[in-house]
C-alpha atoms as a PDB file:
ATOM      1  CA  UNK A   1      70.372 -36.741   1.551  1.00  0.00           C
ATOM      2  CA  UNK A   2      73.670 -37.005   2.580  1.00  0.00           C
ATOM      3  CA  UNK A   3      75.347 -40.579   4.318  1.00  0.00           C
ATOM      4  CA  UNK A   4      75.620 -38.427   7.701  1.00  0.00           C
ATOM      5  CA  UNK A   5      71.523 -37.904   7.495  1.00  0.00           C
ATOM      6  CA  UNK A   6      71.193 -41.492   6.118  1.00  0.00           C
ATOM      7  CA  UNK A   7      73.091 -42.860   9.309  1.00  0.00           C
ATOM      8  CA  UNK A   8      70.869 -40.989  11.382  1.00  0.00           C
ATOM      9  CA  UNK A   9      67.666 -41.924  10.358  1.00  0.00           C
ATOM     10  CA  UNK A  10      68.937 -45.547  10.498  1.00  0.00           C
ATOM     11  CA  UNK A  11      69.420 -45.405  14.411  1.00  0.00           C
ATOM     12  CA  UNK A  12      65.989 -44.694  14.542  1.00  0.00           C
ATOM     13  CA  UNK A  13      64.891 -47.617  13.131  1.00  0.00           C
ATOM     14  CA  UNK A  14      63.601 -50.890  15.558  1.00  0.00           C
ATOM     15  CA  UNK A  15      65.814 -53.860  15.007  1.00  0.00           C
ATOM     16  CA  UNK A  16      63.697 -55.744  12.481  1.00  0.00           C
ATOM     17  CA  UNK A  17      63.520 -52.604  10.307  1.00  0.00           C
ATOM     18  CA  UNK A  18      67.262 -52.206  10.711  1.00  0.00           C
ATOM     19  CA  UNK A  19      67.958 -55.999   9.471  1.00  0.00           C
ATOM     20  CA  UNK A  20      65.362 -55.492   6.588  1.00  0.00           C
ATOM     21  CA  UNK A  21      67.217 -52.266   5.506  1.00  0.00           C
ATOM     22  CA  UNK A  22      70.495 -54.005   5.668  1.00  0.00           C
ATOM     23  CA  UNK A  23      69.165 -56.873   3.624  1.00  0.00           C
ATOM     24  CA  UNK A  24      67.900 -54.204   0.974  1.00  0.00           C
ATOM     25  CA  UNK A  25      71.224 -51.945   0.708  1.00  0.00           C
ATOM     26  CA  UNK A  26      73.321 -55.818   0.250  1.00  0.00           C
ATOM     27  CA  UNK A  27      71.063 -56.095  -2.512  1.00  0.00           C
ATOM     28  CA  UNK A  28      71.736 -53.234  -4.259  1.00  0.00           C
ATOM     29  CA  UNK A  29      75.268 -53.483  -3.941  1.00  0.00           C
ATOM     30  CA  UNK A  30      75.739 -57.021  -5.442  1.00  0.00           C
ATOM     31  CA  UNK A  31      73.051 -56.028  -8.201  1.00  0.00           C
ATOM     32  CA  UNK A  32      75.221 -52.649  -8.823  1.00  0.00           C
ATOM     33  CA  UNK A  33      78.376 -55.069  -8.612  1.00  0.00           C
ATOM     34  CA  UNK A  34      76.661 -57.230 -10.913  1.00  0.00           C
ATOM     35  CA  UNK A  35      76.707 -60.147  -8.237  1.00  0.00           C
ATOM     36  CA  UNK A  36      73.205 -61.771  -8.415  1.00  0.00           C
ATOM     37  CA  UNK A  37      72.118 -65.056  -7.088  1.00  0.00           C
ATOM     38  CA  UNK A  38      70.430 -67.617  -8.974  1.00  0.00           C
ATOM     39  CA  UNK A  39      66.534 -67.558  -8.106  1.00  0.00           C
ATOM     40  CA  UNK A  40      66.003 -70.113  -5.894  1.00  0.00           C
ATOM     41  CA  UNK A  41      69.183 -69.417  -3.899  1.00  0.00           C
ATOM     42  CA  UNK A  42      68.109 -65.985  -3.345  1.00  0.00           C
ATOM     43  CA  UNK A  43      64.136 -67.319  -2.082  1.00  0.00           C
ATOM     44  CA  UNK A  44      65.949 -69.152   0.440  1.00  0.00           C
ATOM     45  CA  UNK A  45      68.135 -66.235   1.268  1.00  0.00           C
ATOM     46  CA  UNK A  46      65.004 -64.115   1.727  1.00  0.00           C
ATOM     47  CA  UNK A  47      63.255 -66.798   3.580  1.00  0.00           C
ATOM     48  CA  UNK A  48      66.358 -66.777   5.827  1.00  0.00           C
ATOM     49  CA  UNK A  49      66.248 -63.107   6.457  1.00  0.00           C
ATOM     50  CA  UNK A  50      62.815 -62.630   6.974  1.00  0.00           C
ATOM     51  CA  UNK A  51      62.143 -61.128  10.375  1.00  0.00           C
ATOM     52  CA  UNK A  52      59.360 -62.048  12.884  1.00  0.00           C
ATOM     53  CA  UNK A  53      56.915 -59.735  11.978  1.00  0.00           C
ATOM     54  CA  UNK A  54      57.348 -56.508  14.946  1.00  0.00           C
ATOM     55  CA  UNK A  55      53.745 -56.531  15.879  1.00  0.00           C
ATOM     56  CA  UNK A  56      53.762 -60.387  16.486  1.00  0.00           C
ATOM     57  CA  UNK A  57      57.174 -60.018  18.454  1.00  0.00           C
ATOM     58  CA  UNK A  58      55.656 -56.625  19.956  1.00  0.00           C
ATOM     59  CA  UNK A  59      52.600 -58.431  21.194  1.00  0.00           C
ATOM     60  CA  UNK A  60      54.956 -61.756  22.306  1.00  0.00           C
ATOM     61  CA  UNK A  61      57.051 -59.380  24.221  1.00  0.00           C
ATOM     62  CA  UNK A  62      54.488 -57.755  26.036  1.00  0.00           C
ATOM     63  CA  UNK A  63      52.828 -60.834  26.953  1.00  0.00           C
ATOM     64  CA  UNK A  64      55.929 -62.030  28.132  1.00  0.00           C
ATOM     65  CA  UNK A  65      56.429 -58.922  30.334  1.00  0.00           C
ATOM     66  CA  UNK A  66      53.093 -59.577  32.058  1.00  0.00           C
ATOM     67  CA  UNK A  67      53.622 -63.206  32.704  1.00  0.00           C
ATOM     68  CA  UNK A  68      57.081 -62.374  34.924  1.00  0.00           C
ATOM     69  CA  UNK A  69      54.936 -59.516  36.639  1.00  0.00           C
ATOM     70  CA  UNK A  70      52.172 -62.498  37.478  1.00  0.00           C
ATOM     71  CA  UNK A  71      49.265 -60.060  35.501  1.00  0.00           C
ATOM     72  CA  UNK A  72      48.348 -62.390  32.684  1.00  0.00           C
ATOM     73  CA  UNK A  73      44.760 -63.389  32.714  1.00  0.00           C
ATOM     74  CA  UNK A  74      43.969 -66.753  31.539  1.00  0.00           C
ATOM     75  CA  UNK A  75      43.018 -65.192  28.058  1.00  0.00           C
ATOM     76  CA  UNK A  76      46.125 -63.601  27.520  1.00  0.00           C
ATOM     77  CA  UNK A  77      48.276 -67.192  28.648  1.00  0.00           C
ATOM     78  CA  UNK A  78      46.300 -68.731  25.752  1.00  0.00           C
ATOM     79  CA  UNK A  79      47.265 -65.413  23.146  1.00  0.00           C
ATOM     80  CA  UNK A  80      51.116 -65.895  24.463  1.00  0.00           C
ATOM     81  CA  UNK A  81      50.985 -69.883  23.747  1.00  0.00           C
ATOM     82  CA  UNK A  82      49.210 -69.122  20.114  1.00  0.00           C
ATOM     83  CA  UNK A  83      52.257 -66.396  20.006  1.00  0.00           C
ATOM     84  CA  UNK A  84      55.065 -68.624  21.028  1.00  0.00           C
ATOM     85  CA  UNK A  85      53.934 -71.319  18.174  1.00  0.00           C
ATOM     86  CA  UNK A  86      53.290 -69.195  15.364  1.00  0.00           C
ATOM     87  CA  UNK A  87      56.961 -67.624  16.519  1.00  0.00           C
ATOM     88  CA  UNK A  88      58.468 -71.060  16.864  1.00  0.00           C
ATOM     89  CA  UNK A  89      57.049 -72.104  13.079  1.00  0.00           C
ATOM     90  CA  UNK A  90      58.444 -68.952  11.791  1.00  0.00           C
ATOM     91  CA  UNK A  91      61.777 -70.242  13.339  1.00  0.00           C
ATOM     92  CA  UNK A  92      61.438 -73.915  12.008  1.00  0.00           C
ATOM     93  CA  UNK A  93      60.933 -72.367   8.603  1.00  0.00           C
ATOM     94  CA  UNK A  94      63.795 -70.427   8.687  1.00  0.00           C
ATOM     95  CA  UNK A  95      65.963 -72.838   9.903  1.00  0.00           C
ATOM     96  CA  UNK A  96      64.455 -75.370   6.917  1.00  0.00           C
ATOM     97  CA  UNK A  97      65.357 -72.838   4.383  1.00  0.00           C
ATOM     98  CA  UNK A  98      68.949 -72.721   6.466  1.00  0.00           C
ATOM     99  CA  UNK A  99      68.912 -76.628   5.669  1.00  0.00           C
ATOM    100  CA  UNK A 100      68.178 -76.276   2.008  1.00  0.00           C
ATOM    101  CA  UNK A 101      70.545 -73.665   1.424  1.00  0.00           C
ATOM    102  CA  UNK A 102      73.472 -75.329   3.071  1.00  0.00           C
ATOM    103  CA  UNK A 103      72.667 -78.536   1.324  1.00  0.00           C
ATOM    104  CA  UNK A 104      72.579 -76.427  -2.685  1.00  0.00           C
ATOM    105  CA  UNK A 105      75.809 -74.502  -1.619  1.00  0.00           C
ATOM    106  CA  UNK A 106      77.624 -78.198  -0.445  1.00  0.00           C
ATOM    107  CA  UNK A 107      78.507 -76.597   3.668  1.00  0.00           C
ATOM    108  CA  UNK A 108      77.358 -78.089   6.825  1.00  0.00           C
ATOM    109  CA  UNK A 109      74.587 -75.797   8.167  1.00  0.00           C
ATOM    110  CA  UNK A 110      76.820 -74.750  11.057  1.00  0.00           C
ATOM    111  CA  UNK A 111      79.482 -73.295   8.148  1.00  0.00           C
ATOM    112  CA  UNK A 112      76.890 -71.703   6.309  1.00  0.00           C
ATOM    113  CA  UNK A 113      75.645 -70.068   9.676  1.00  0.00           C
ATOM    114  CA  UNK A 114      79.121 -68.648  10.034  1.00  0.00           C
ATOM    115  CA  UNK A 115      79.053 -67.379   6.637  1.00  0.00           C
ATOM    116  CA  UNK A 116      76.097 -65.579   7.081  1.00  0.00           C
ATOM    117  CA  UNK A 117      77.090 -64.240  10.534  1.00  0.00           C
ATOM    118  CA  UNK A 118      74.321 -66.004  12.158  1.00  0.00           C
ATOM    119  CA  UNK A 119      74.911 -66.995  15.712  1.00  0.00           C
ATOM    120  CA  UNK A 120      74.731 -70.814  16.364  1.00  0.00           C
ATOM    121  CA  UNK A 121      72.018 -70.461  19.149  1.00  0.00           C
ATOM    122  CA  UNK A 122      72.652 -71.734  22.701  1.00  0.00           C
ATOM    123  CA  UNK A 123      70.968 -74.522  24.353  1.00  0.00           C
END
């Protein structure tokens, strides 16, 4: 398979998959460059990097979609609310793993945010 073919079949792939096969190919490079983590700094890496799962975010979107059209039954308010937490403790996770890793490299989290090219999120 060429890197023509390979760049193809990557625009086919939903964000999540697209951020997981990005993680995956930075791997290989720094283990082919010989540039490897120590353990615990890569955990937290992976911890960082570790989408939403897409059927959770799927269903959340969907949800979401119905509750601006003014369809969502009383059932599905309580399935977005369960949705929105586990989403938001997937989110407080990452960011504690953001803390930890900020705190073993020595940066303020903001800094280490930059460095990974992950956008400071606006209130």
């Amino acid at each position: 398979m060429g890197l023509t073919d390979l760049v193809q079949a990557a625009k086919q792939l939903n964000e999540a998959d697209l951020e997981l096969l990005l993680q995956q190919i930075a791997a290989l490079r720094a283990q082919r460059r010989g540039l490897t983590l120590p353990a615990h700094e890569s955990d937290l890496l992976d911890r960082v990097n570790q989408p939403v799962p897409a059927d959770l975010q799927a269903e959340y979107q969907i949800l979401r979609a119905k509750r601006e059209a003014e369809t969502l039954t009383e059932t599905e308010h309580q399935r977005l609310l369960d949705l929105s937490n586990q989403i938001e403790i997937f989110g407080a996770k990452r960011l504690e793993a953001l803390a930890l890793l900020a705190q073993l490299r020595q940066v303020s989290l903001p800094a280490l945010m930059d460095q990974l090219g992950i956008p400071v999120p606006t209130v």
